[in-house]
N, C-alpha and C. Protein backbone atom coordinates (compact mmCIF):
# COMPACT_ATOMS: atom_id res chain seq x y z
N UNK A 1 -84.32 3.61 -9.10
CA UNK A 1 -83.53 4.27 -8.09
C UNK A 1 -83.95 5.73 -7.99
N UNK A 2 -84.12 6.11 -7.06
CA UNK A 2 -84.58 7.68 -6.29
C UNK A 2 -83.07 8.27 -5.98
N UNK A 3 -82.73 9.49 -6.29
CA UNK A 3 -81.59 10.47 -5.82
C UNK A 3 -82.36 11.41 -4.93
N UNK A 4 -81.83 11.26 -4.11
CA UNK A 4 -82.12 11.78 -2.71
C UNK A 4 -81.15 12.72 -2.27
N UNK A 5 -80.80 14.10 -2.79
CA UNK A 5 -79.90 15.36 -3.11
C UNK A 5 -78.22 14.70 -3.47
N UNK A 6 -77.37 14.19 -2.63
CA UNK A 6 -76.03 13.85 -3.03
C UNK A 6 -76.34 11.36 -3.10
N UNK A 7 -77.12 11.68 -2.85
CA UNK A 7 -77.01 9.54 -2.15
C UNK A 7 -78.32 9.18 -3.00
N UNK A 8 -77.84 7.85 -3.34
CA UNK A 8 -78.45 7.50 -4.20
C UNK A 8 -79.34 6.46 -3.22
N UNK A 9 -80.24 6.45 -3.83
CA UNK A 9 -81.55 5.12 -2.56
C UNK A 9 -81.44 4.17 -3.36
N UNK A 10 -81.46 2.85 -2.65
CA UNK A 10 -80.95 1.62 -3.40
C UNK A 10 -82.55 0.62 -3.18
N UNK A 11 -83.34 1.08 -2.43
CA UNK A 11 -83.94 0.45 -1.23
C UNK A 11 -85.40 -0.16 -2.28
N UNK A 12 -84.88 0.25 -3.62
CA UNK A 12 -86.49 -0.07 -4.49
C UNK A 12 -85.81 -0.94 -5.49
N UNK A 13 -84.85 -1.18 -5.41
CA UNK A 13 -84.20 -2.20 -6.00
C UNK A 13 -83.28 -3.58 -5.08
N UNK A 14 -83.88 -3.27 -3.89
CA UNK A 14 -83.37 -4.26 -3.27
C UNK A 14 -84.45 -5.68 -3.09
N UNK A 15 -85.58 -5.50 -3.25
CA UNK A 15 -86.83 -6.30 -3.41
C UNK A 15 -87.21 -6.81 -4.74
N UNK A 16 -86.39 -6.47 -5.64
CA UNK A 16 -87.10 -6.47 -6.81
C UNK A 16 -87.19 -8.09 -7.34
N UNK A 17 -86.69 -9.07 -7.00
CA UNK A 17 -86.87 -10.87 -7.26
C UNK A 17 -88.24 -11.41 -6.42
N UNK A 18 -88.05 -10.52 -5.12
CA UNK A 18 -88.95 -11.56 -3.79
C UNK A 18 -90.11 -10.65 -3.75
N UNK A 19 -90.26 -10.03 -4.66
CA UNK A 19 -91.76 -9.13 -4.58
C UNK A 19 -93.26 -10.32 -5.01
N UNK A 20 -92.91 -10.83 -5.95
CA UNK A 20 -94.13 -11.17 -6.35
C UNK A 20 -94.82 -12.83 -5.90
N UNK A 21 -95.75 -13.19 -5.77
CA UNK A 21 -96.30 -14.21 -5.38
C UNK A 21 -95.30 -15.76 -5.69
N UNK A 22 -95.15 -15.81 -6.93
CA UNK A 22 -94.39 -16.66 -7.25
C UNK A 22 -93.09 -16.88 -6.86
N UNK A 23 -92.73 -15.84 -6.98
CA UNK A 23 -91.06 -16.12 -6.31
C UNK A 23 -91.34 -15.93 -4.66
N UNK A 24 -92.04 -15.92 -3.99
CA UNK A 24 -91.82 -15.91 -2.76
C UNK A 24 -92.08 -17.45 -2.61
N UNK A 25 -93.17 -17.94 -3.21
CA UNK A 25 -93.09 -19.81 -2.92
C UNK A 25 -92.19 -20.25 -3.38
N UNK A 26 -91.40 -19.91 -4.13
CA UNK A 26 -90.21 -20.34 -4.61
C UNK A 26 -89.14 -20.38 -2.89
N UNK A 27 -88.95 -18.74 -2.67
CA UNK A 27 -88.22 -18.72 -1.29
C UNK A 27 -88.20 -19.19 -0.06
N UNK A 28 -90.11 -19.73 -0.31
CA UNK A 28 -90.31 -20.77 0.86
C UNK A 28 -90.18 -22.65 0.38
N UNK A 29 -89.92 -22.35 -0.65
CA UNK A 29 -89.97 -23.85 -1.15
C UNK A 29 -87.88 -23.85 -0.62
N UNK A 30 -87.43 -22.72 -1.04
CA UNK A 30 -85.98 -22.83 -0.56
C UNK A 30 -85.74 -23.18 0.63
N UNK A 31 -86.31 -22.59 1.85
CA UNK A 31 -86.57 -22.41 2.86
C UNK A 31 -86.55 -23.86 3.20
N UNK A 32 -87.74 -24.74 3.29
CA UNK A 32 -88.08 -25.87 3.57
C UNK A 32 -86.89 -26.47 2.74
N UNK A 33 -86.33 -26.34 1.62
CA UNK A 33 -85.22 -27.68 1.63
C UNK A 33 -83.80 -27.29 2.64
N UNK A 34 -83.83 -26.17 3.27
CA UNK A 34 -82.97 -26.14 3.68
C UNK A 34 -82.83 -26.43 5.05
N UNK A 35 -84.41 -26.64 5.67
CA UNK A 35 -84.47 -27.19 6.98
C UNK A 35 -84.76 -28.81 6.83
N UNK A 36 -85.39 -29.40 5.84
CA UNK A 36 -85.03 -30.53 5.36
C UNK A 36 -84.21 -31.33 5.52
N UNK A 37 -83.14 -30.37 4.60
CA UNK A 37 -81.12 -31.23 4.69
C UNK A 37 -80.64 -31.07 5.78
N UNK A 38 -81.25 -29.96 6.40
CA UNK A 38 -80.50 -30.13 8.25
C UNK A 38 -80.96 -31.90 8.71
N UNK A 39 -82.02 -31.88 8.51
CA UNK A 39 -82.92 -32.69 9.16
C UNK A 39 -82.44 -34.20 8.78
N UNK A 40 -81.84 -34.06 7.50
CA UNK A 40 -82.00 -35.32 6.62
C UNK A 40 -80.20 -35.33 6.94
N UNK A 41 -79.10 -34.63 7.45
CA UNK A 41 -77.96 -34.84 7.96
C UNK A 41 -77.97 -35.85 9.07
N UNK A 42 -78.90 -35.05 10.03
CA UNK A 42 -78.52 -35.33 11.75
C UNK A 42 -80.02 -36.44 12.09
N UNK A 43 -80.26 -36.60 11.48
CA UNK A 43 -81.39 -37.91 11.34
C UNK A 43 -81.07 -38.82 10.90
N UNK A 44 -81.05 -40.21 11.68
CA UNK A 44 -80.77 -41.31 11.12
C UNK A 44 -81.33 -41.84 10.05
N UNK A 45 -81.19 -42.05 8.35
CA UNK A 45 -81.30 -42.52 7.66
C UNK A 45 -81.35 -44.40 7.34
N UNK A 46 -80.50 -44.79 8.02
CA UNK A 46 -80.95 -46.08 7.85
C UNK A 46 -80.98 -46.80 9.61
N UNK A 47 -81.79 -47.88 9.31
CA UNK A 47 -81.86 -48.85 10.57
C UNK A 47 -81.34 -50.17 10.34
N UNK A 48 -80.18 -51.11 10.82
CA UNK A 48 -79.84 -52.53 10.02
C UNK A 48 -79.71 -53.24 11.18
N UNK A 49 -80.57 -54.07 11.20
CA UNK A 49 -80.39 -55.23 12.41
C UNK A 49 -79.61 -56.07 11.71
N UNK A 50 -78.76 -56.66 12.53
CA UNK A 50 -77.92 -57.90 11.73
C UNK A 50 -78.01 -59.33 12.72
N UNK A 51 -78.58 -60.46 12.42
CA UNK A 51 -78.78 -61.04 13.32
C UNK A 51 -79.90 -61.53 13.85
N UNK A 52 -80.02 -61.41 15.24
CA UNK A 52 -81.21 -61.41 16.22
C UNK A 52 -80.39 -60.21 17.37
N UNK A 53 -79.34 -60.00 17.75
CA UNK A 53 -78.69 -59.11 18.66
C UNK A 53 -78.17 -57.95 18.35
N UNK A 54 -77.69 -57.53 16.78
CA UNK A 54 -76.96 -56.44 16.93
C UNK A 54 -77.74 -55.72 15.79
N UNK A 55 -77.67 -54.21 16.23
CA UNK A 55 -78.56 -53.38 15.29
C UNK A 55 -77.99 -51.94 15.14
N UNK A 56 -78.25 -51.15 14.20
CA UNK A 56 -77.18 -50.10 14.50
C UNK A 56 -78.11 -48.62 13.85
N UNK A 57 -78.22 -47.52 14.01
CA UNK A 57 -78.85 -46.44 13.47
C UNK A 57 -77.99 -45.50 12.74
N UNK A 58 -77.49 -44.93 11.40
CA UNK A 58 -76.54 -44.11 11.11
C UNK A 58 -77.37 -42.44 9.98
N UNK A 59 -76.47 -41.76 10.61
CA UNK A 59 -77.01 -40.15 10.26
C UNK A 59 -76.40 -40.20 8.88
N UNK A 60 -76.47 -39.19 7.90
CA UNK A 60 -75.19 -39.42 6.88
C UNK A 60 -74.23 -38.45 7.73
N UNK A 61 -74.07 -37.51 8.48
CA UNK A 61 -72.86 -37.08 9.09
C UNK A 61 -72.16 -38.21 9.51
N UNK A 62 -73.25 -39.07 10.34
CA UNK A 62 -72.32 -40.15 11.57
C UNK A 62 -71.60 -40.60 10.33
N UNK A 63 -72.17 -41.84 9.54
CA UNK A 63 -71.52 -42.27 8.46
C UNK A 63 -70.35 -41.56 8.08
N UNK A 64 -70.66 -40.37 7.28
CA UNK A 64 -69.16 -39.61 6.94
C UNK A 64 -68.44 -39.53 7.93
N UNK A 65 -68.36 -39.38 9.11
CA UNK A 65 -67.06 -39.42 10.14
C UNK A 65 -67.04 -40.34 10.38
N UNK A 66 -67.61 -42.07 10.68
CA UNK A 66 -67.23 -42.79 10.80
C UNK A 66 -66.12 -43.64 9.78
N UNK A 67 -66.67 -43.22 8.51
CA UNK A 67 -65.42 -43.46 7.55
C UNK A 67 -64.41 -42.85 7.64
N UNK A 68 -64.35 -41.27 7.73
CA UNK A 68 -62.92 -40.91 7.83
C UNK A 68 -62.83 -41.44 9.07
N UNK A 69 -63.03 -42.08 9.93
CA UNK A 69 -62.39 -42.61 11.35
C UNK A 69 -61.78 -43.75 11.11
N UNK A 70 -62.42 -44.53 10.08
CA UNK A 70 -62.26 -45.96 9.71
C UNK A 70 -60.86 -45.90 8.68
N UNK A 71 -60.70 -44.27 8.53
CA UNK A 71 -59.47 -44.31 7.56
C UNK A 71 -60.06 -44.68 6.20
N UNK A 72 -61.01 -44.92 5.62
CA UNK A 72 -61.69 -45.01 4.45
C UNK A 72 -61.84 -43.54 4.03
N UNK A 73 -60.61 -42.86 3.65
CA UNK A 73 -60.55 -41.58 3.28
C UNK A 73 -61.03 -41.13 1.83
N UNK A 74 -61.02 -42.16 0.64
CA UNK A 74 -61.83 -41.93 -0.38
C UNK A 74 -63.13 -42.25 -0.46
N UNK A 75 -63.95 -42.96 0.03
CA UNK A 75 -65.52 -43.56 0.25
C UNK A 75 -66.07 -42.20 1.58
N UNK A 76 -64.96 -41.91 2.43
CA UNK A 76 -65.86 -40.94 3.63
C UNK A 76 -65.61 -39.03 2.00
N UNK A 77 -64.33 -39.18 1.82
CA UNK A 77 -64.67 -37.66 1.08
C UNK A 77 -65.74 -38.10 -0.08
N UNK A 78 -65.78 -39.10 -0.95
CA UNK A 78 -66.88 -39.14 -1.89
C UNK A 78 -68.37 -38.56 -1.17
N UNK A 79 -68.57 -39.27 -0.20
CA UNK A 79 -69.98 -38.79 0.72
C UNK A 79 -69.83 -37.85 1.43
N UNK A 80 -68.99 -37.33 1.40
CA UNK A 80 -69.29 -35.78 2.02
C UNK A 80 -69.35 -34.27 1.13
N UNK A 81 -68.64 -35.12 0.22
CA UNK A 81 -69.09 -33.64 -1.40
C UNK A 81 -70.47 -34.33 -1.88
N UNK A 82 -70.47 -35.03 -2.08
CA UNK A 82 -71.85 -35.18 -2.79
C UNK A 82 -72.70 -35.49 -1.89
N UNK A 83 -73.33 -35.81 -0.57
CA UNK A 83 -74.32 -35.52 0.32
C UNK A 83 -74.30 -34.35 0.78
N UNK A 84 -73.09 -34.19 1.25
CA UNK A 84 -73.12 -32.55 2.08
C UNK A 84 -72.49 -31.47 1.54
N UNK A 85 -71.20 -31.38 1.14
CA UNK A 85 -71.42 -30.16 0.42
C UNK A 85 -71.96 -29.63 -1.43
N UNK A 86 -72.26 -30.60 -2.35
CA UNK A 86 -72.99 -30.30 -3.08
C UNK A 86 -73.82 -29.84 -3.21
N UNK A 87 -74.66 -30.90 -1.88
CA UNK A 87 -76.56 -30.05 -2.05
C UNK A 87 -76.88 -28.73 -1.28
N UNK A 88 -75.18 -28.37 -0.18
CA UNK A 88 -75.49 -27.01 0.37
C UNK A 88 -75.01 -25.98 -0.65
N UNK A 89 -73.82 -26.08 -1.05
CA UNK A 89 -73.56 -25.06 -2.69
C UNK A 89 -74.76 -24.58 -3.41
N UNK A 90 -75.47 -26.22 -3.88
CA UNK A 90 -76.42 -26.12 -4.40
C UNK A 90 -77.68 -25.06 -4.01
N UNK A 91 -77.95 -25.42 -2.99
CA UNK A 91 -79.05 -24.57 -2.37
C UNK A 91 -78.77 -23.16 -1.97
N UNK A 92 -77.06 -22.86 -1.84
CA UNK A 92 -76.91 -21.71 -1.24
C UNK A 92 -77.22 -21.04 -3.29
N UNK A 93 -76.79 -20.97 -3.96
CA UNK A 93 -76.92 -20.73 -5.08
C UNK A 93 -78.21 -20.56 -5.98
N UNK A 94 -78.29 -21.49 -5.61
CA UNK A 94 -79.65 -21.02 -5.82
C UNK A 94 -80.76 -20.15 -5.03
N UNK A 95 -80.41 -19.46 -3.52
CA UNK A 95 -80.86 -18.90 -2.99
C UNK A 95 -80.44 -17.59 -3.42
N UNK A 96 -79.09 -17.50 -3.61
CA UNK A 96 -78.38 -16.73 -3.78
C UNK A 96 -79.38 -15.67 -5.74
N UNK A 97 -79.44 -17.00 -6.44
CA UNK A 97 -80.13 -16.62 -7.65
C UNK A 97 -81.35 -15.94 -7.39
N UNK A 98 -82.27 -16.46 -6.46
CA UNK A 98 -83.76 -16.26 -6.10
C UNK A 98 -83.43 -14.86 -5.32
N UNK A 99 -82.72 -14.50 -4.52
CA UNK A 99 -82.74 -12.84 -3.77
C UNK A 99 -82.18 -12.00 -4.45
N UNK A 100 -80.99 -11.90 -5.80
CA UNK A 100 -80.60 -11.58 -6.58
C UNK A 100 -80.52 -11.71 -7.88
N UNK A 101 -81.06 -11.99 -9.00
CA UNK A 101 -80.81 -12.70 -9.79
C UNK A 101 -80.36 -11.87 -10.84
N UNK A 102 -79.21 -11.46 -11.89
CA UNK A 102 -78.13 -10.90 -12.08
C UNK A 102 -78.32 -11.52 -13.86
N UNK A 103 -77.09 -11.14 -14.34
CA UNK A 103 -76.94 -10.96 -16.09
C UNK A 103 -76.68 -12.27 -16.29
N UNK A 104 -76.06 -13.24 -14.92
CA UNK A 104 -75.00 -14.75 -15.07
C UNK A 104 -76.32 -15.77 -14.47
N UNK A 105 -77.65 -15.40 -14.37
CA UNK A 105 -78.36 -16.11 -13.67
C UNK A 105 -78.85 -17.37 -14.57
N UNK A 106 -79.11 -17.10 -16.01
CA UNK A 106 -79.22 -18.45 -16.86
C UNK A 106 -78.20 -19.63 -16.54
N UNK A 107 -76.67 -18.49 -16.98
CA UNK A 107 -75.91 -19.52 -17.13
C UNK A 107 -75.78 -20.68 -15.95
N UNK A 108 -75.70 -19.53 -14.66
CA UNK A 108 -75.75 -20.60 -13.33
C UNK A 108 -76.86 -21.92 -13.40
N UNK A 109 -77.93 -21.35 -13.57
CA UNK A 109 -79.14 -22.28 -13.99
C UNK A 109 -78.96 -23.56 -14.32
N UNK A 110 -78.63 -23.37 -15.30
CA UNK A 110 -77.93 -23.95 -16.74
C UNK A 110 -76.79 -25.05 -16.20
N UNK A 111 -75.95 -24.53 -15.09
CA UNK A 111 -74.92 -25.55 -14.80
C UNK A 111 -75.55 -26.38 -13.78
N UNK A 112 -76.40 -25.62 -13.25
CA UNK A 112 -77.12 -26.04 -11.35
C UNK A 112 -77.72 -27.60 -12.16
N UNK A 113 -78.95 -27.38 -13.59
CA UNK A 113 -79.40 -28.24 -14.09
C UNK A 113 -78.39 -29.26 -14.39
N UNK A 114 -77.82 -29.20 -15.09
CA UNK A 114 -76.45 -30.39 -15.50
C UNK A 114 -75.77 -31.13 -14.38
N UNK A 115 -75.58 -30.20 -13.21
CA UNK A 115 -75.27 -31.25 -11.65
C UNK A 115 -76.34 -31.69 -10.74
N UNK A 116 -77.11 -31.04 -11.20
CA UNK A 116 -78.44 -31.25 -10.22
C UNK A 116 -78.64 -32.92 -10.63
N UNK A 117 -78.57 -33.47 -12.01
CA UNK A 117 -78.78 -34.96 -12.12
C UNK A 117 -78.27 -35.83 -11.27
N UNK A 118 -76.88 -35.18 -10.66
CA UNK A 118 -76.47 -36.76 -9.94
C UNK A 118 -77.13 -36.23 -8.34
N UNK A 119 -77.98 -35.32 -8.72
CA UNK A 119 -78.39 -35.06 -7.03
C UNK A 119 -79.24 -36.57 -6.24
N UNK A 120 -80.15 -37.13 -6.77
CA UNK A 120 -80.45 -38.43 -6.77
C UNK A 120 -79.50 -39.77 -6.04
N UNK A 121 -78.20 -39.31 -6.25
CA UNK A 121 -77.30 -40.39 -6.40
C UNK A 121 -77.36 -41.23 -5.16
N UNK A 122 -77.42 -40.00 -4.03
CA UNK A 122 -77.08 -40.61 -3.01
C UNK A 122 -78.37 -41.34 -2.47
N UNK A 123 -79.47 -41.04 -2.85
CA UNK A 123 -80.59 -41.71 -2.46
C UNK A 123 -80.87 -43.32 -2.83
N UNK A 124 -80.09 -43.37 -4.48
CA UNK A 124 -80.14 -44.40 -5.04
C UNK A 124 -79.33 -45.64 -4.34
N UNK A 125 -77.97 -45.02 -3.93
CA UNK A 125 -76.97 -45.66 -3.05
C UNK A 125 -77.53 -46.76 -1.81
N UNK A 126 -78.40 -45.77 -0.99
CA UNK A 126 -78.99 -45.90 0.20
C UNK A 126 -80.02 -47.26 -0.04
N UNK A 127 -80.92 -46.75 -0.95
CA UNK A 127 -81.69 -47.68 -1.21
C UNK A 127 -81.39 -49.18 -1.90
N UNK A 128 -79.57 -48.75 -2.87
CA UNK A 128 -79.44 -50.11 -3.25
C UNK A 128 -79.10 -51.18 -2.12
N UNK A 129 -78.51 -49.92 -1.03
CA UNK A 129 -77.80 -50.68 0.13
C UNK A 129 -79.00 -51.20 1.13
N UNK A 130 -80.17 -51.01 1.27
CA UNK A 130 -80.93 -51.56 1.86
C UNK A 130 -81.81 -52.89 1.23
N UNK A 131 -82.13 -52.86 -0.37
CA UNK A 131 -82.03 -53.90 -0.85
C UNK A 131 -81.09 -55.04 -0.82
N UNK A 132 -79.81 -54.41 -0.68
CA UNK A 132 -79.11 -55.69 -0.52
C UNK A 132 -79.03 -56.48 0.84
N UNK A 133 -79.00 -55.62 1.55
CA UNK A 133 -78.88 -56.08 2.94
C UNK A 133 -80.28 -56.74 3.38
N UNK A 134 -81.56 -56.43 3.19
CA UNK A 134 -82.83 -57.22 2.60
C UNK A 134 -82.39 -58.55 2.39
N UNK A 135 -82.11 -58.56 1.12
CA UNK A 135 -81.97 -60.01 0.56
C UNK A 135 -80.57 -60.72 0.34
N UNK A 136 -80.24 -60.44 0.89
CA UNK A 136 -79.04 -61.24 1.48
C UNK A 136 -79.08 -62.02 2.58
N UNK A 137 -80.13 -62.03 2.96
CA UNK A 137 -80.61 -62.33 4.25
C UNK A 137 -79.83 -62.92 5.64
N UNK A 138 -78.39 -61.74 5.61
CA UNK A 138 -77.94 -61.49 6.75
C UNK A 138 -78.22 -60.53 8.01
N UNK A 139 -79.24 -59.72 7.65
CA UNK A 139 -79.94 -58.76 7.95
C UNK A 139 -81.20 -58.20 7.42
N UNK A 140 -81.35 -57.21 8.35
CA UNK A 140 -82.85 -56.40 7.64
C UNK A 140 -81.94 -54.78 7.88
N UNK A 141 -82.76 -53.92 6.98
CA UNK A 141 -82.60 -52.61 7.01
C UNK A 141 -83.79 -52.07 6.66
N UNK A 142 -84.23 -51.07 7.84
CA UNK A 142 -85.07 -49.81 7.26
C UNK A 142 -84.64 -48.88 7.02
N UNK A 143 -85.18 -47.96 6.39
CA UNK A 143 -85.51 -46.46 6.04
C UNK A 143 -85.64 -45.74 7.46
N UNK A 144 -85.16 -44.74 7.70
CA UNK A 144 -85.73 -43.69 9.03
C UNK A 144 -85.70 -42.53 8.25
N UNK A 145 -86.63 -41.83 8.94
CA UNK A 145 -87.04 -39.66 8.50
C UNK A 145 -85.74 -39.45 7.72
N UNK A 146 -84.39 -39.72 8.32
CA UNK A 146 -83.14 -38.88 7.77
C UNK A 146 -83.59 -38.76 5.98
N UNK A 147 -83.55 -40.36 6.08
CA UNK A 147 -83.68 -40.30 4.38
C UNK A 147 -84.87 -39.43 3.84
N UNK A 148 -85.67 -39.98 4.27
CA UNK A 148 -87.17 -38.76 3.73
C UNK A 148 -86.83 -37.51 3.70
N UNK A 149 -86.45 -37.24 4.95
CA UNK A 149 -85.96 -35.90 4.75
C UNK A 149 -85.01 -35.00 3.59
N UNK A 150 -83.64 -36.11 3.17
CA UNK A 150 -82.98 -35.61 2.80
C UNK A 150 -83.44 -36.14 1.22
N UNK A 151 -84.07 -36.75 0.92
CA UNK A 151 -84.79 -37.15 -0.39
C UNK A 151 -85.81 -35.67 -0.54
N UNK A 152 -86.80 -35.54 0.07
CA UNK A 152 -87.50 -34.34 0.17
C UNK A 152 -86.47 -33.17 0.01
N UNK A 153 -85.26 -32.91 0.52
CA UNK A 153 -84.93 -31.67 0.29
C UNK A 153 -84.17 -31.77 -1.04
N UNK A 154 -83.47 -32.71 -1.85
CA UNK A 154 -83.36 -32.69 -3.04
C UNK A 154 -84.66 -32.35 -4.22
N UNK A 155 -85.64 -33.27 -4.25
CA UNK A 155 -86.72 -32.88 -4.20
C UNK A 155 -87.18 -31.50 -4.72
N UNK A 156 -86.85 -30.89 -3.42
CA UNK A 156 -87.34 -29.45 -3.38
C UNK A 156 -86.69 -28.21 -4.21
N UNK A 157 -85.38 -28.88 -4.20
CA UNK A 157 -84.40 -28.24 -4.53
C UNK A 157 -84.09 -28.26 -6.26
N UNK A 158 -84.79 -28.95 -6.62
CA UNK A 158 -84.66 -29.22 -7.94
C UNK A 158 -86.17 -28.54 -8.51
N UNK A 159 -87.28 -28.87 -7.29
CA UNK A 159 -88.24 -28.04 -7.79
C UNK A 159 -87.89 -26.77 -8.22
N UNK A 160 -87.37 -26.06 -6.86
CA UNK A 160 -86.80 -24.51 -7.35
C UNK A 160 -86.05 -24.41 -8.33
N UNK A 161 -84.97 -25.06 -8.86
CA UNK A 161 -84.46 -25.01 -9.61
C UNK A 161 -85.13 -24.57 -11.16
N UNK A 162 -86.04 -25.18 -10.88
CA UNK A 162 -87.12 -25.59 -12.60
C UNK A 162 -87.85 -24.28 -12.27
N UNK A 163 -88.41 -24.15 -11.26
CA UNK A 163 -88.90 -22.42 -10.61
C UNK A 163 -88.72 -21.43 -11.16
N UNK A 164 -86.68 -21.11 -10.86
CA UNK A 164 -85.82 -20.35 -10.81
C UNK A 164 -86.02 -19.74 -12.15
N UNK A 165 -85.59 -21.24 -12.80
CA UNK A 165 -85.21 -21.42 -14.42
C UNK A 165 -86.78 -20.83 -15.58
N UNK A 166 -87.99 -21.08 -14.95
CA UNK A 166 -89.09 -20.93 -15.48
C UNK A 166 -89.09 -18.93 -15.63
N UNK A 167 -88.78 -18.42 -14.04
CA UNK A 167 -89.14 -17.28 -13.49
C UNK A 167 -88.06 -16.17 -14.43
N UNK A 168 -86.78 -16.63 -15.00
CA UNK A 168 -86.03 -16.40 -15.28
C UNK A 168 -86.03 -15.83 -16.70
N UNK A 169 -86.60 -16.73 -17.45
CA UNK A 169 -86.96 -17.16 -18.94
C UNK A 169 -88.21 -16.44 -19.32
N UNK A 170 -89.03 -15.70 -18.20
CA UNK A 170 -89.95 -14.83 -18.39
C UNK A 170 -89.37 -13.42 -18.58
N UNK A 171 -88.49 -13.15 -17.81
CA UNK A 171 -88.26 -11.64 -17.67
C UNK A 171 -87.74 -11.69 -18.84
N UNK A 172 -87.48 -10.03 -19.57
CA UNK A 172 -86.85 -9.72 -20.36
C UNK A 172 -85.01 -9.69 -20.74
């Protein structure tokens, strides 16, 4: 910090995380999961023909409001903390770590790692649900971008995480 006669200049300590090579791929690796999970919301994730006539495309938003529509008020809030607002907490926090990173930045780390495991979950879900619907052979189901997408931005997000946690464990 520079004193500049009565005011103090803040302006050389405001860069001091996103200066160096590494942490900026880190901020673009943030970056990309966060246009990702847009992507992997409002993108249809699965495709299920049922039949020979009826077929249907669902976003995980559509899904989550179609359950709370359906009145399935514990199955629509389960998928909406843990698809949508977990992995945005998640990411905001960890962005939040990467432009600032502070005296509490292990510990956050530290917890991000311990929830970050069930980040997976919902992918696993998806996929058991397309196996079943596979071989049950009342239907077929594909995969669409949503999922890629939103698999990729977990993904990413866990990369940074290990990033964060690496970049962290260096400094003094």
């Amino acid at each position: 910090m520079r004193q500049t006669g009565r005011q103090t200049d803040d302006t050389s300590s405001l860069a001091t995380h996103s200066d160096s090579a590494p942490c900026r791929v880190t901020g673009a690796i943030l970056a990309l999961a966060a246009l990702l999970f847009a992507c992997g919301y409002v993108l249809p994730v699965l495709y299920v023909k049922k039949f020979l006539f009826f077929s249907s495309e669902s976003s995980l938003l559509g899904v989550s409001w179609g359950l709370l529509q359906d009145r399935e008020f514990l199955l629509g809030g389960v998928l909406i903390v843990f698809t949508i607002l977990f992995p945005i907490t998640k990411l905001c926090l960890l962005a939040v770590i990467w432009w600032r990173p502070t005296a509490r930045t292990n510990h956050l780390l530290q917890l991000l790692a311990r929830l970050g495991r069930w980040s997976m979950l919902d992918v696993l879900v998806l996929a058991l649900f397309v196996f079943s619907v596979k071989s049950s052979g009342l239907g077929t189901a594909f995969s669409q971008p949503g999922l890629y997408c939103f698999a990729g931005a977990v993904i990413l997000t866990m990369i940074a995480g290990a990033r964060l946690a690496d970049e962290s464990s260096e400094k003094p």
